[in-house]
Structure formats: structure tokens, C-alpha cells
C-alpha atoms as a PDB file:
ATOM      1  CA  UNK A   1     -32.101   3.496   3.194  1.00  0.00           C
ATOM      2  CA  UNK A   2     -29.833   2.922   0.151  1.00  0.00           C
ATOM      3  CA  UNK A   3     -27.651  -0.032   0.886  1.00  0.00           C
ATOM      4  CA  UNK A   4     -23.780   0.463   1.220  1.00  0.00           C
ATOM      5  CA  UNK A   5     -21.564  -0.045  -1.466  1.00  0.00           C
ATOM      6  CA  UNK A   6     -18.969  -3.247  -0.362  1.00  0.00           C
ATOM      7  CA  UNK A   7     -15.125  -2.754  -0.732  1.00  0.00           C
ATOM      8  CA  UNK A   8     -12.724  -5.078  -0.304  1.00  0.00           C
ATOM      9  CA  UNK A   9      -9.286  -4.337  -0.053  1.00  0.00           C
ATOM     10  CA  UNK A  10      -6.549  -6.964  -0.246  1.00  0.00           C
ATOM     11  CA  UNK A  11      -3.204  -7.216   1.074  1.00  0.00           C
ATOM     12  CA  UNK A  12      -0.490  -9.458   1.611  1.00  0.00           C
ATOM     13  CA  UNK A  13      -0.209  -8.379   5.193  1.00  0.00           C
ATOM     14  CA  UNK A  14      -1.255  -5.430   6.684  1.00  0.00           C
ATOM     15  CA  UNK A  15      -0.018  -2.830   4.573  1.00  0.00           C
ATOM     16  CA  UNK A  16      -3.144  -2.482   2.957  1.00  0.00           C
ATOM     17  CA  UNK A  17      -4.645  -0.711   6.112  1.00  0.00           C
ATOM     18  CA  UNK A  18      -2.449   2.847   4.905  1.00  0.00           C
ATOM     19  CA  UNK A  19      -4.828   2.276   2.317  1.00  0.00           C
ATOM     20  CA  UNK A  20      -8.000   1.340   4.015  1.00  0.00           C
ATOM     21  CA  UNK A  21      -7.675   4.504   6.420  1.00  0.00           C
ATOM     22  CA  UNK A  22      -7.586   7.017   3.493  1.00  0.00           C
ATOM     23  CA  UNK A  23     -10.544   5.164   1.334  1.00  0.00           C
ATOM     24  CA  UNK A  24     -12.575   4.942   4.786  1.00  0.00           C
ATOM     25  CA  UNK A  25     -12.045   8.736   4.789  1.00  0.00           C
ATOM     26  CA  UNK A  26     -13.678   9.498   1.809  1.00  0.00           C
ATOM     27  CA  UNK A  27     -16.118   6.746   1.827  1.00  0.00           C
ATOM     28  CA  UNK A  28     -17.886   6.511   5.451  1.00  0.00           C
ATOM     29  CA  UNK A  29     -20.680   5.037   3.639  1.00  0.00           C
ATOM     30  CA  UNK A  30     -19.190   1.806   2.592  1.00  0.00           C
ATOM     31  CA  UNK A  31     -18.648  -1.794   4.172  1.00  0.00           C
ATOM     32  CA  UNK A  32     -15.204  -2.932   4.356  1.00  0.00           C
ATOM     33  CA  UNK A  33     -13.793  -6.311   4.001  1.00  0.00           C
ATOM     34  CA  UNK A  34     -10.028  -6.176   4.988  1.00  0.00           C
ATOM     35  CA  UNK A  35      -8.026  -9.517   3.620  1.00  0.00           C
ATOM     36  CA  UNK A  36      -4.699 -10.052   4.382  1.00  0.00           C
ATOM     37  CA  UNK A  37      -3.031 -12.709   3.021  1.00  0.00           C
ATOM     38  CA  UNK A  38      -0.204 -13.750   5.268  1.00  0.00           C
ATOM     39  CA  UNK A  39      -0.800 -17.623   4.463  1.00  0.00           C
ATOM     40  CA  UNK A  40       1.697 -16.283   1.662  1.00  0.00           C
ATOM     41  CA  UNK A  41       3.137 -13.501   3.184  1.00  0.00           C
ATOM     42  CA  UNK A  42       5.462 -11.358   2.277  1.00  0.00           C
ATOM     43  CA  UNK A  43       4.812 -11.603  -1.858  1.00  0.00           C
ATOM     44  CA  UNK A  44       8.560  -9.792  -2.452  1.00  0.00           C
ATOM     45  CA  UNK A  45       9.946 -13.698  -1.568  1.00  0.00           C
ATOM     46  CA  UNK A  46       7.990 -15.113  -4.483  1.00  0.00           C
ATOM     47  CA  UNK A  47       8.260 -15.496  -7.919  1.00  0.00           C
ATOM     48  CA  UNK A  48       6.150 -13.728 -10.604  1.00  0.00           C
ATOM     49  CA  UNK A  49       4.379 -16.750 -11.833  1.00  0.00           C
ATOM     50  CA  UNK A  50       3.433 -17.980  -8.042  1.00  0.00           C
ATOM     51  CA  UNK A  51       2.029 -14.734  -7.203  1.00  0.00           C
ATOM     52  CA  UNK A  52      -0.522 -15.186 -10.442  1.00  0.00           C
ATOM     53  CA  UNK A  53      -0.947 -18.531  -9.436  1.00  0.00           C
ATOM     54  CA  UNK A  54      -1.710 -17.492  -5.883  1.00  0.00           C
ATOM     55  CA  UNK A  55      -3.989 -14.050  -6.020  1.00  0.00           C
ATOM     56  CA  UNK A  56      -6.452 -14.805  -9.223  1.00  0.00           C
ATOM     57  CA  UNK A  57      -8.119 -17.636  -8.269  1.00  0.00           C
ATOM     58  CA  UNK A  58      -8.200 -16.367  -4.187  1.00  0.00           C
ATOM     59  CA  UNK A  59      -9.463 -12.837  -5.599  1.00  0.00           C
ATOM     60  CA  UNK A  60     -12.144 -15.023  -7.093  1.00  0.00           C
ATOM     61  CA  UNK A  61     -13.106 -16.876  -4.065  1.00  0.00           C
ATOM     62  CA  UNK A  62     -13.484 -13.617  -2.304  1.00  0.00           C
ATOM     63  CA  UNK A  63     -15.491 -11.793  -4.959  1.00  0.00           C
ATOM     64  CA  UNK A  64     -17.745 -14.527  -4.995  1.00  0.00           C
ATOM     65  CA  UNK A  65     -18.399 -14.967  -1.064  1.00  0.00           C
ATOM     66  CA  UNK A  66     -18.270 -11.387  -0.557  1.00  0.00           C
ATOM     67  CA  UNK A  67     -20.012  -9.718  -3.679  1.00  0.00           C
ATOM     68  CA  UNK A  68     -17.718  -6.685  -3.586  1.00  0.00           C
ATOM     69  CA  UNK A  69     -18.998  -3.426  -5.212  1.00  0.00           C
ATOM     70  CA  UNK A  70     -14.898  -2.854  -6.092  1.00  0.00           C
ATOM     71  CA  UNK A  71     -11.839  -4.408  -5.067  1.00  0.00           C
ATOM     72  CA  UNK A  72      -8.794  -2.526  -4.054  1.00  0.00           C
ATOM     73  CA  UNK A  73      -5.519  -4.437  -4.156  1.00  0.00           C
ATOM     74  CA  UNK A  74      -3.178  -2.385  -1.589  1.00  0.00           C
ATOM     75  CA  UNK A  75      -0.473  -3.894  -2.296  1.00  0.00           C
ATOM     76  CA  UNK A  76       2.421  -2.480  -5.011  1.00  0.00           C
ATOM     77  CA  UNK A  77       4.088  -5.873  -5.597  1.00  0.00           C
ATOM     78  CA  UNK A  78       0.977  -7.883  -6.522  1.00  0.00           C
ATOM     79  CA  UNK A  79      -0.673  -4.712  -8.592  1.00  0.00           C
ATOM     80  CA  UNK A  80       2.746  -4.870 -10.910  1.00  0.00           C
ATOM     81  CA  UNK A  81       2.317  -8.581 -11.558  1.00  0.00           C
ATOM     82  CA  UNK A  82      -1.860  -9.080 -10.894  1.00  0.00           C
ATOM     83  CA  UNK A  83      -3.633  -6.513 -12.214  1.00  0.00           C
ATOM     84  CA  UNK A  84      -4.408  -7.718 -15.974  1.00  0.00           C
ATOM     85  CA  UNK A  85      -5.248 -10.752 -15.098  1.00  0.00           C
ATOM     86  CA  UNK A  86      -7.725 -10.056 -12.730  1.00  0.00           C
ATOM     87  CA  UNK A  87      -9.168  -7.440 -15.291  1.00  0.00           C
ATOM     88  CA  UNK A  88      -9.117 -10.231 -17.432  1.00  0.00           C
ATOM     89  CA  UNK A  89     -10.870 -12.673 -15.001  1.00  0.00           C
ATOM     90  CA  UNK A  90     -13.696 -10.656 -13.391  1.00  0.00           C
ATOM     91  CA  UNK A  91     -16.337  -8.496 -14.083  1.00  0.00           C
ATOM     92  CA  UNK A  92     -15.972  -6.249 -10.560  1.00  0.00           C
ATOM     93  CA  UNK A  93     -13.989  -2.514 -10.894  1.00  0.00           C
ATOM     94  CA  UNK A  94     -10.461  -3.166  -9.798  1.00  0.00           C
ATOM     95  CA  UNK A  95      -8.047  -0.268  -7.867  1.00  0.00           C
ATOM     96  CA  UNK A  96      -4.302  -1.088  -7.937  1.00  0.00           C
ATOM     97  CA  UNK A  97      -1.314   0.374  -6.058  1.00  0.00           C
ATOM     98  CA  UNK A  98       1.693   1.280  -7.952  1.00  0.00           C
ATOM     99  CA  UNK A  99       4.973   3.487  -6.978  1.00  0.00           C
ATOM    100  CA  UNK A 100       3.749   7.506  -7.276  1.00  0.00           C
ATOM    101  CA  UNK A 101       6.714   8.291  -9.158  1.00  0.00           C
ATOM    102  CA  UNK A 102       5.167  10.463 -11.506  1.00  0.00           C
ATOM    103  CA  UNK A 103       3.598  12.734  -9.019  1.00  0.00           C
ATOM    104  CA  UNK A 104       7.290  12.746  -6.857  1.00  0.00           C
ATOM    105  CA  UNK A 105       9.246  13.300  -9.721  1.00  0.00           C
ATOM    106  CA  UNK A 106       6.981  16.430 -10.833  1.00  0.00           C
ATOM    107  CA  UNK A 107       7.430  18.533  -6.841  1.00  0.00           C
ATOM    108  CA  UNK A 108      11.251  17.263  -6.514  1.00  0.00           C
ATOM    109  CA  UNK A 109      12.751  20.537  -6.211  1.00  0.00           C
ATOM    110  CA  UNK A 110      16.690  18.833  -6.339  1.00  0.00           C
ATOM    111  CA  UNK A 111      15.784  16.404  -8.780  1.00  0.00           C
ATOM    112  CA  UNK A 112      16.931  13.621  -6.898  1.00  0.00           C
ATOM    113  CA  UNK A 113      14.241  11.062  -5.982  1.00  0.00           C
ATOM    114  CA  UNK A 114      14.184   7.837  -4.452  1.00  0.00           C
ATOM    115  CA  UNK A 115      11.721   4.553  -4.299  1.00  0.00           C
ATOM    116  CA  UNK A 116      11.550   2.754  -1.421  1.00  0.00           C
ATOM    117  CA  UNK A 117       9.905  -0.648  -1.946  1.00  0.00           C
ATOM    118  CA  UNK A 118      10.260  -4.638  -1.745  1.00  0.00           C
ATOM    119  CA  UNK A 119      12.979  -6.253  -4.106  1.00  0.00           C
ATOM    120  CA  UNK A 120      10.087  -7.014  -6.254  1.00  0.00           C
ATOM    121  CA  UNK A 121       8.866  -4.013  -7.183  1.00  0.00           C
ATOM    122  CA  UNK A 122      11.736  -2.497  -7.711  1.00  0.00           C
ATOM    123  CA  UNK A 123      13.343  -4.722 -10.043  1.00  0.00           C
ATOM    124  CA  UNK A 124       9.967  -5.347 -11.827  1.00  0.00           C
ATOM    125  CA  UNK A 125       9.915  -4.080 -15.300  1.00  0.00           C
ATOM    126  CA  UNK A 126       6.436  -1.972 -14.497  1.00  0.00           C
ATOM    127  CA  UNK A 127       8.274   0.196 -12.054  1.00  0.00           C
ATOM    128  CA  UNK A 128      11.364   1.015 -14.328  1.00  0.00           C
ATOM    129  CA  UNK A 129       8.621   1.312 -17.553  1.00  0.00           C
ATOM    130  CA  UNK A 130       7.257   4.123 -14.801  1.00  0.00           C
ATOM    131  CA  UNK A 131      10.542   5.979 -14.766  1.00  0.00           C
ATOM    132  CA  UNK A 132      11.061   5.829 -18.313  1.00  0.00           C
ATOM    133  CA  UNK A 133       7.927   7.889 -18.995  1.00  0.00           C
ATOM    134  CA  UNK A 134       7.481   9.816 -16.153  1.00  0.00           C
ATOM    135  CA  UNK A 135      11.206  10.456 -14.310  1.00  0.00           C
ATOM    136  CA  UNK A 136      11.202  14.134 -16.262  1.00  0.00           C
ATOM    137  CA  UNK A 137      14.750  14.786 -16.063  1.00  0.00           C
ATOM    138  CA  UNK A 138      15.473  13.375 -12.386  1.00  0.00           C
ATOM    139  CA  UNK A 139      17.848  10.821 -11.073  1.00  0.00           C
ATOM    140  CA  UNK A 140      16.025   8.027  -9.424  1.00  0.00           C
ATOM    141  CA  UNK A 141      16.980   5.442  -7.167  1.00  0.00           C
ATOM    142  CA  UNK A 142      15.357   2.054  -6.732  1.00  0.00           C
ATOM    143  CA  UNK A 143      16.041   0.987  -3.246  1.00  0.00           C
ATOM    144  CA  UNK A 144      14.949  -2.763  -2.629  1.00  0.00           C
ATOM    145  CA  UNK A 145      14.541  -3.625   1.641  1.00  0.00           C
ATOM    146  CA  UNK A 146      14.308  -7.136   2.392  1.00  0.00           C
ATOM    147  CA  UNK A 147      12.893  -6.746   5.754  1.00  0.00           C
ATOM    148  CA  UNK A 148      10.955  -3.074   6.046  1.00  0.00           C
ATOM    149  CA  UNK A 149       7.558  -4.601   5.490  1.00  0.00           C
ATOM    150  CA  UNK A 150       8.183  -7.032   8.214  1.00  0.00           C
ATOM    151  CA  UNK A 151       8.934  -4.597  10.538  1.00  0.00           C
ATOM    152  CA  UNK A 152       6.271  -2.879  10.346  1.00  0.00           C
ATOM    153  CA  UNK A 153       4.078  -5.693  10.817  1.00  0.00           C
ATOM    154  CA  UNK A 154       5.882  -6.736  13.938  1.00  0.00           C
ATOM    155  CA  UNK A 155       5.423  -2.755  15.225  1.00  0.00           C
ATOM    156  CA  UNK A 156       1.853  -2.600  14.591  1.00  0.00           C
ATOM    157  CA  UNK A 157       1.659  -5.746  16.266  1.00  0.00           C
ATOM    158  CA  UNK A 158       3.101  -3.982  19.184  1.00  0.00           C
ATOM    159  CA  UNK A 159       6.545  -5.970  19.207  1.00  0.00           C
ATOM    160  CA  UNK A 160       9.690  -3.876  19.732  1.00  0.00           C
ATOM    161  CA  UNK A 161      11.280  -3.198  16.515  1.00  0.00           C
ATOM    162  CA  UNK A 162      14.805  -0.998  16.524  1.00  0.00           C
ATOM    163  CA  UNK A 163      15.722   1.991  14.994  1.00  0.00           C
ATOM    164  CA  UNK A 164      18.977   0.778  13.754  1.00  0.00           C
ATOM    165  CA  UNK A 165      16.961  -1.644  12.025  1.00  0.00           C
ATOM    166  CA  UNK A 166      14.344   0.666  10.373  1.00  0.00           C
ATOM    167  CA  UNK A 167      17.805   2.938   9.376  1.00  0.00           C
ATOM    168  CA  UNK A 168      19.794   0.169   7.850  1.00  0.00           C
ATOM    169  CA  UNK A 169      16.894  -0.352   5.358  1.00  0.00           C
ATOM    170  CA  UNK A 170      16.223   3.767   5.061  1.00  0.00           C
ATOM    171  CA  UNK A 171      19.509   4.869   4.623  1.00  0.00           C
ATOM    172  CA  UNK A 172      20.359   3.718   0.295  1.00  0.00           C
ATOM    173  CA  UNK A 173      17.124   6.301  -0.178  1.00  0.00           C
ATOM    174  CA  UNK A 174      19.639   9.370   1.385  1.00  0.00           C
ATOM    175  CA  UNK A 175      22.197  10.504  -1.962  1.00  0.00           C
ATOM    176  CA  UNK A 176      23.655  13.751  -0.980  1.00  0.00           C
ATOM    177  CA  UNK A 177      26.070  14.960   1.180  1.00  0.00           C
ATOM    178  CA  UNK A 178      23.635  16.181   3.969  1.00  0.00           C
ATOM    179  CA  UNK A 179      20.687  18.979   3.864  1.00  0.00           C
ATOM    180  CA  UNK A 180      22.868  21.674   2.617  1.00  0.00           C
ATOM    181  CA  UNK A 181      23.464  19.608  -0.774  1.00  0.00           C
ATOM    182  CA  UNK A 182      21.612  20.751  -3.760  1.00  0.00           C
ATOM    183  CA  UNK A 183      21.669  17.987  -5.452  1.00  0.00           C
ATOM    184  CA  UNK A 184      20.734  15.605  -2.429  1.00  0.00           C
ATOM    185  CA  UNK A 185      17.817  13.571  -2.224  1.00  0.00           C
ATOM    186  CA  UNK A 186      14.563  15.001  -1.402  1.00  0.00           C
ATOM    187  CA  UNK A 187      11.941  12.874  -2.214  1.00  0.00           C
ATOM    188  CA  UNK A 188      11.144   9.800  -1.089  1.00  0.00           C
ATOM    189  CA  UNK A 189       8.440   7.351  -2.756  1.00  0.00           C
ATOM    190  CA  UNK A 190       6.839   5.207  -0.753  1.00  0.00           C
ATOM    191  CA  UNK A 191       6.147   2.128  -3.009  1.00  0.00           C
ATOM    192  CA  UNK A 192       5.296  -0.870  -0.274  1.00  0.00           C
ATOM    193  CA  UNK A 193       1.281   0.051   1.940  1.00  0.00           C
ATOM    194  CA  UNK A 194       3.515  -1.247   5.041  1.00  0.00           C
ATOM    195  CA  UNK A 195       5.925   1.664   4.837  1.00  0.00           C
ATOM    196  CA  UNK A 196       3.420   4.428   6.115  1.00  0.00           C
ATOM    197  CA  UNK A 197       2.722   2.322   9.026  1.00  0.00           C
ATOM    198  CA  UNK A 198       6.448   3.496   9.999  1.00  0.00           C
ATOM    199  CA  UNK A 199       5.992   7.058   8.694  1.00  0.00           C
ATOM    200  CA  UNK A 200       6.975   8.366  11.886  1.00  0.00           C
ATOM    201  CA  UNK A 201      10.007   6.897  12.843  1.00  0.00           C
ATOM    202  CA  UNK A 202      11.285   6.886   9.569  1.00  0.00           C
ATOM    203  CA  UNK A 203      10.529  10.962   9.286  1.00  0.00           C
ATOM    204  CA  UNK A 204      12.666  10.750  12.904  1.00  0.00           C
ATOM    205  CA  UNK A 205      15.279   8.571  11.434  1.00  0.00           C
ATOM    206  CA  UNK A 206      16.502  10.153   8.372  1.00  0.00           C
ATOM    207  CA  UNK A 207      19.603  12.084   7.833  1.00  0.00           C
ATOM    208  CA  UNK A 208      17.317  14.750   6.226  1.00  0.00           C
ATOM    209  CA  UNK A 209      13.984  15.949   6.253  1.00  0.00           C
ATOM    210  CA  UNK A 210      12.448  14.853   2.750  1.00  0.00           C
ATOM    211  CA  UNK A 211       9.272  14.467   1.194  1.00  0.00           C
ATOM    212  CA  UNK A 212       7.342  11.385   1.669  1.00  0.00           C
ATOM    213  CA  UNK A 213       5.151  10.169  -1.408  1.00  0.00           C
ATOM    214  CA  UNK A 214       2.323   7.848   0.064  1.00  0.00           C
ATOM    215  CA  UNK A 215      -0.260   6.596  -3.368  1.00  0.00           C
ATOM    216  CA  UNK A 216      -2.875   6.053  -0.581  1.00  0.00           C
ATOM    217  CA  UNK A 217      -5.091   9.263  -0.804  1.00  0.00           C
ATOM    218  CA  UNK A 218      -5.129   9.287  -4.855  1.00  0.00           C
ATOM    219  CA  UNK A 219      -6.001   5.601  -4.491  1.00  0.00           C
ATOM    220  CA  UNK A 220      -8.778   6.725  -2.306  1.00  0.00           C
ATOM    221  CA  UNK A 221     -10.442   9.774  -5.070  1.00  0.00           C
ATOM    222  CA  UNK A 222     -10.215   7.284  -7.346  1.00  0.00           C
ATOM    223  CA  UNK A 223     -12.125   4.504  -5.481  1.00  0.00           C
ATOM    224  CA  UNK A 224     -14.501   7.299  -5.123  1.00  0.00           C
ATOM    225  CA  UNK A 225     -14.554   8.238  -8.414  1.00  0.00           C
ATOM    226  CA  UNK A 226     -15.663   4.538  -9.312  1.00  0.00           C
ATOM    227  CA  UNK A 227     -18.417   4.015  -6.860  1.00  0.00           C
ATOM    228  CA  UNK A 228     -20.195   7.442  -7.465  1.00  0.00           C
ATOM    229  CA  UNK A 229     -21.858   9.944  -5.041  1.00  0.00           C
ATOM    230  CA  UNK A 230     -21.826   8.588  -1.680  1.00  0.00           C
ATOM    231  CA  UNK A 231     -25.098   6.775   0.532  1.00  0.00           C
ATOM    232  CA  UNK A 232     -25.337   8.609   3.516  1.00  0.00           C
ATOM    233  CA  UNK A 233     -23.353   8.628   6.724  1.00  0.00           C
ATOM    234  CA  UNK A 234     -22.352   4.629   6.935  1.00  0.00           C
ATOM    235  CA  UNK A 235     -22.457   4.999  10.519  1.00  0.00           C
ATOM    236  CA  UNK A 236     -23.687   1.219  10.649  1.00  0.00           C
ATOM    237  CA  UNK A 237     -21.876   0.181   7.242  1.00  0.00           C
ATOM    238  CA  UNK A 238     -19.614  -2.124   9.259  1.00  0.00           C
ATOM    239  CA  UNK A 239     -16.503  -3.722   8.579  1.00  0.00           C
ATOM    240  CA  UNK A 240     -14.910  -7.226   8.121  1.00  0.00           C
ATOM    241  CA  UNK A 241     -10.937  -8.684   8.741  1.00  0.00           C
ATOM    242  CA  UNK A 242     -10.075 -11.784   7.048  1.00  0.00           C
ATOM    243  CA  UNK A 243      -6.334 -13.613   7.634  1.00  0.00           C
ATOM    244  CA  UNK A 244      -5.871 -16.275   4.898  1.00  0.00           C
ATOM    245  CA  UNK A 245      -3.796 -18.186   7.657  1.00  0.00           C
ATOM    246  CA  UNK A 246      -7.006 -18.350   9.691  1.00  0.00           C
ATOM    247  CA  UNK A 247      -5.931 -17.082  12.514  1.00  0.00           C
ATOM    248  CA  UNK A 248      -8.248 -14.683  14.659  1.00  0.00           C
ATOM    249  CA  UNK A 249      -7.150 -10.634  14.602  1.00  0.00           C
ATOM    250  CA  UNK A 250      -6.392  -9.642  18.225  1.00  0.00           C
ATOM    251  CA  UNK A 251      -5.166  -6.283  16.974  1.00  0.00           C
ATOM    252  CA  UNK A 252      -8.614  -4.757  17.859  1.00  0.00           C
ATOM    253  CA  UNK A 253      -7.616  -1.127  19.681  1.00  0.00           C
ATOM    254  CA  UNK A 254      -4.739  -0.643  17.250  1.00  0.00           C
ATOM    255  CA  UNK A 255      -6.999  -1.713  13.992  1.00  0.00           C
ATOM    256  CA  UNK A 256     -10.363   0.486  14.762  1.00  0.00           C
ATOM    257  CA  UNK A 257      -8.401   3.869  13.543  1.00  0.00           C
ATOM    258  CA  UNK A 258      -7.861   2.186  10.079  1.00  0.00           C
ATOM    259  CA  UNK A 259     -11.719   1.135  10.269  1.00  0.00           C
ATOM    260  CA  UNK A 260     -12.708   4.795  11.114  1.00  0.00           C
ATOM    261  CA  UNK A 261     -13.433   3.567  14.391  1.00  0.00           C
ATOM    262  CA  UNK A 262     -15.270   0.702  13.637  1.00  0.00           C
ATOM    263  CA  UNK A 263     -14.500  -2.368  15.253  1.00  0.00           C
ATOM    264  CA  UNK A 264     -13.919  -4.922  12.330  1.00  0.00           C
ATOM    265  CA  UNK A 265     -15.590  -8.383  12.742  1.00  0.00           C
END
């Protein structure tokens, strides 16, 4: 039997698992090592040059105790500021995450588009290089929330989390006067791996119904596209969960639909 194909996928939290879910999807065949680095976590309350400083040399710790076939970094803040200079650095085929605007700008039917992600991203210059090229004629709206990504940390997590919380941080995406407004908002970009975790509520929460724009499924066919026709089933491909903090996962039930059901060691 042909052996499986490793992927890791990296995180500053555990955002990265929007991503995991959708690669697992397309690649049963693979083993998975999950790391989430919440030793430094959350990246949108450091600097540029700590973030470097931080990921490069950890990325290389991991490729060399791990041997990954790819690495995946699902996570839009460190992909802006990481991605060259882990290109650079290694040898192994690299997947980044960065805002979809280009795909949400081309469906938005009003022309009015919003990005939802951490203050870093969306002051980076990366993200406003992306809606110089790729905007086509619409108005977009950086939105920067300070706290989204921890919320949905604390809700996977199982802690209580409020809606007026999640709405206080959703509600800059909404620019219209309501649903009957032509030239309202109608797409949202999704440019932080936490936010799908709160896909629900925040579908329940806004003033609107909008399109969502999650990079997780194209981030999957491309991963795919990299490794090559697939090995078999990978019924006993396994998975892995790494905290840099150390501390032991206890998130079992709620982390084995990411896995595709595995349970990840």
C-alpha cells in the first residue's frame, strides 16, 4: 500500500481547522498534522517583523520533525507577512490563505463588498495591493475586529459567547440602508480561518442575508492540485494536534468533524 502523503497545516489558533475540514474532504488519503500556535496567539496583536521572527524558524522545526509532503498555512495574517520567506527558506510546497477578494468582487451583484478580517490584514499592504488589481469597479470595505477570532475560539471551546458581541464586530461589514437597497452590501469576505467557525450565527445575526466568501475549498483544489492523484481511501491515514503552548487538546468530540472523523492524537 502506497504510503500517505503528510500535510501539515498551521495556525495561530484554531482557525486553521475551516481549512483542515475542506482539505480532509478532498484528500481522505492523507495524514494530518494540525499546529496551532497559541504560545503566540492571536498574530493580529503583533508586529510584522515578530511574526517573521516567530513562524520561519518554528515552520522549520516542524518540517523537520514531521517531514511534511506540503504545508498549508491557514492563517490570512501570517500568509500576508510569511509566505516569501518560507519559500525562501524551505524546499517543501507551501499553500497560503489570503482574502478571496477577487472571486467576491467578480459574483457581487450590488457592487458593494466587504472584508472581514484581523486589524492586520486589513491594513496590510498585500490586502489593499489585492483590491487594486482585482476590486473591478466595486466599493470595498476593510473592516478590522479586534476580538472576532477570539470568540470563536472561546465558542468552539464550548464557552458562552454573546450575540451582541459577535454583532458589534459584524455590523461595519453592513453599508446600505437595509435589503431593499441596491447599492447595499452583499458580499461578505471572510479573510480570518476563525470566522467560519461562527458562520452560523453570524448568517443569523446580520441585518441582511449576504454572501459569505470562505478561501477554504479553493485552498483545498489547490492542495490537491500539488500532491497529485490521490492513495487510496486513508481510512487509517491518521491525524496529529499540536498546541505550541503545550497544553493537551481536550476538544476531542468537537475536533473529530474537522479530522473527518478521525480522532487526532
Amino acid at each position: 500500500m502506497p504510503t500517505p502523503p503528510t500535510i501539515l497545516v498551521f495556525d495561530s489558533g484554531l482557525g486553521g481547522l475551516t481549512v483542515l475540514r475542506e482539505i480532509v474532504k478532498t484528500r481522505p488519503d492523507a495524514h494530518y498534522v494540525y499546529v496551532a500556535d497559541d504560545a503566540f496567539f492571536p498574530y493580529g496583536h503583533h508586529g510584522e517583523d515578530e511574526i517573521v521572527a516567530r513562524v520561519v524558524p518554528l515552520i522549520g522545526e516542524l518540517i523537520e520533525s514531521h517531514a511534511p509532503d506540503l504545508v498549508v498555512i491557514a492563517c490570512n495574517t501570517a500568509s500576508t507577512i510569511v509566505m516569501s520567506h518560507l519559500r525562501d527558506a524551505y524546499q517543501v510546497p507551501f499553500v497560503g490563505t489570503v482574502p478571496a477578494i477577487k472571486p467576491a468582487c467578480a459574483s457581487s451583484k450590488t457592487r458593494r463588498v466587504s472584508v472581514l478580517g484581523t486589524r492586520g490584514t486589513v491594513k496590510r499592504e498585500y490586502t489593499r495591493k489585492l483590491i487594486s488589481d482585482f476590486a473591478q469597479g466595486c466599493e470595498v470595505t476593510l473592516v478590522g475586529s479586534g476580538e472576532l477570532a477570539s470568540l470563536a475560539e472561546e465558542a468552539l471551546s464550548g464557552q458562552s459567547v454573546r450575540d451582541e458581541d459577535i454583532a458589534t464586530e459584524l455590523a461595519p461589514c453592513f453599508v446600505g440602508y437595509g435589503a431593499d437597497d441596491p447599492a447595499r452590501t452583499d458580499t461578505v469576505v471572510l479573510a480570518c480561518t476563525h470566522y467560519p467557525l461562527l458562520l452560523e450565527r453570524l448568517t443569523k445575526l446580520a441585518p441582511w442575508p449576504v454572501d459569505w466568501i470562505d478561501p477554504a475549498p479553493a485552498i483545498a483544489r489547490r492542495v490537491s492540485d500539488l500532491l497529485g492523484p490521490a492513495n487510496g481511501n486513508g481510512d487509517t491515514a491518521g491525524a496529529e494536534m499540536i498546541f505550541t503552548s503545550k497544553r493537551p487538546h481536550r476538544l476531542s468530540a468537537a475536533l473529530t468533524p474537522f479530522f473527518g472523523g478521525r480522532v487526532p492524537a
